[in-house]
Protein backbone atom coordinates (compact mmCIF):
# COMPACT_ATOMS: atom_id res chain seq x y z
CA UNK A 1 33.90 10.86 -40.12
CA UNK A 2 33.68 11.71 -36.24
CA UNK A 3 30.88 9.74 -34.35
CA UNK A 4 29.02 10.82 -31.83
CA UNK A 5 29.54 9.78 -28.24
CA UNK A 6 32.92 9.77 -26.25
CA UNK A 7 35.71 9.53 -28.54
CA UNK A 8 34.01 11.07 -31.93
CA UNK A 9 36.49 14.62 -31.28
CA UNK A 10 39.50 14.19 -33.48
CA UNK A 11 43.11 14.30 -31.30
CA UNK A 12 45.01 17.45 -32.01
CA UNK A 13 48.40 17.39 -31.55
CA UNK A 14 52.05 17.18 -31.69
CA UNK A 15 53.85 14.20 -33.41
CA UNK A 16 55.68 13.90 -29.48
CA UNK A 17 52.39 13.69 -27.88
CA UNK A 18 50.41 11.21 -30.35
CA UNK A 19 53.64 8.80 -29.82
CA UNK A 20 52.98 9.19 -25.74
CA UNK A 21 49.20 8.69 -26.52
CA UNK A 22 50.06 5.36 -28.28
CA UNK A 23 52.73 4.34 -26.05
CA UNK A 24 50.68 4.53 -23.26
CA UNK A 25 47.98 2.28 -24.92
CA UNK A 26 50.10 -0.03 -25.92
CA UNK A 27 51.60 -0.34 -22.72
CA UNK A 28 49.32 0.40 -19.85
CA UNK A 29 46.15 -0.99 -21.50
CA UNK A 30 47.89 -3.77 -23.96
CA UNK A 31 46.71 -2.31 -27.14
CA UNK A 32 47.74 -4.66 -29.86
CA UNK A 33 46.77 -2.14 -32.89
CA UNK A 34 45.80 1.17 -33.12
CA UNK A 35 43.91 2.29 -36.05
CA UNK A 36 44.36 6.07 -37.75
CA UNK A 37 41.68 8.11 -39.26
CA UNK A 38 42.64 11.65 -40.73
CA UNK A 39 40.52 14.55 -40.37
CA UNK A 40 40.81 15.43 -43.50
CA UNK A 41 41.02 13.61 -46.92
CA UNK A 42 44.89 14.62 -47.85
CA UNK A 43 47.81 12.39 -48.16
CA UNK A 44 49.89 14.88 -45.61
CA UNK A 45 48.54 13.47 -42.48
CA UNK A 46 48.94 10.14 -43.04
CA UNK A 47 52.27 10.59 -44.58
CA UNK A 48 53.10 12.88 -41.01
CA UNK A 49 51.66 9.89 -39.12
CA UNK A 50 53.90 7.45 -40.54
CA UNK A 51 57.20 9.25 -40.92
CA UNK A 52 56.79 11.03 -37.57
CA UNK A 53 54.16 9.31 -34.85
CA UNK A 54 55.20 5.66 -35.61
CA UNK A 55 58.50 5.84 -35.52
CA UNK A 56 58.53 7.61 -31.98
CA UNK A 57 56.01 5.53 -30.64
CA UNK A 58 57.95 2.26 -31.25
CA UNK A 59 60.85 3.40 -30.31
CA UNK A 60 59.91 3.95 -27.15
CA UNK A 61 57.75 1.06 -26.83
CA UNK A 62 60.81 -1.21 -27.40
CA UNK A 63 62.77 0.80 -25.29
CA UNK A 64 60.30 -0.13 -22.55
CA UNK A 65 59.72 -3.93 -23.23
């Protein structure tokens, strides 16, 4: 699915770091939604980015607010 142009490289990393890359969106540039699109076609990533990025991220967004 990546595009071409700035932005079309998928983000690899750590559950910690994709909650930071959110937070910081959400918070420095008011980011109201943030949309996910695995690399690959299986359930794991999404599942990962639910049970693990989410959770963080809001958390620490509310902490903030």
């Amino acid at each position: 699915r990546p595009r071409s142009g700035p932005g079309s490289q998928p983000i690899r990393t750590t559950p910690e770091v994709w909650a930071q890359i959110i937070t910081e969106l959400v918070i420095e540039e008011r980011f109201d939604t943030v949309n996910f699109i695995p690399e690959e076609g299986s359930g794991q990533q999404l599942g990962r980015f639910a049970a693990e990025v989410i959770p963080a991220a809001r958390s620490t967004i509310d902490a903030s607010t």
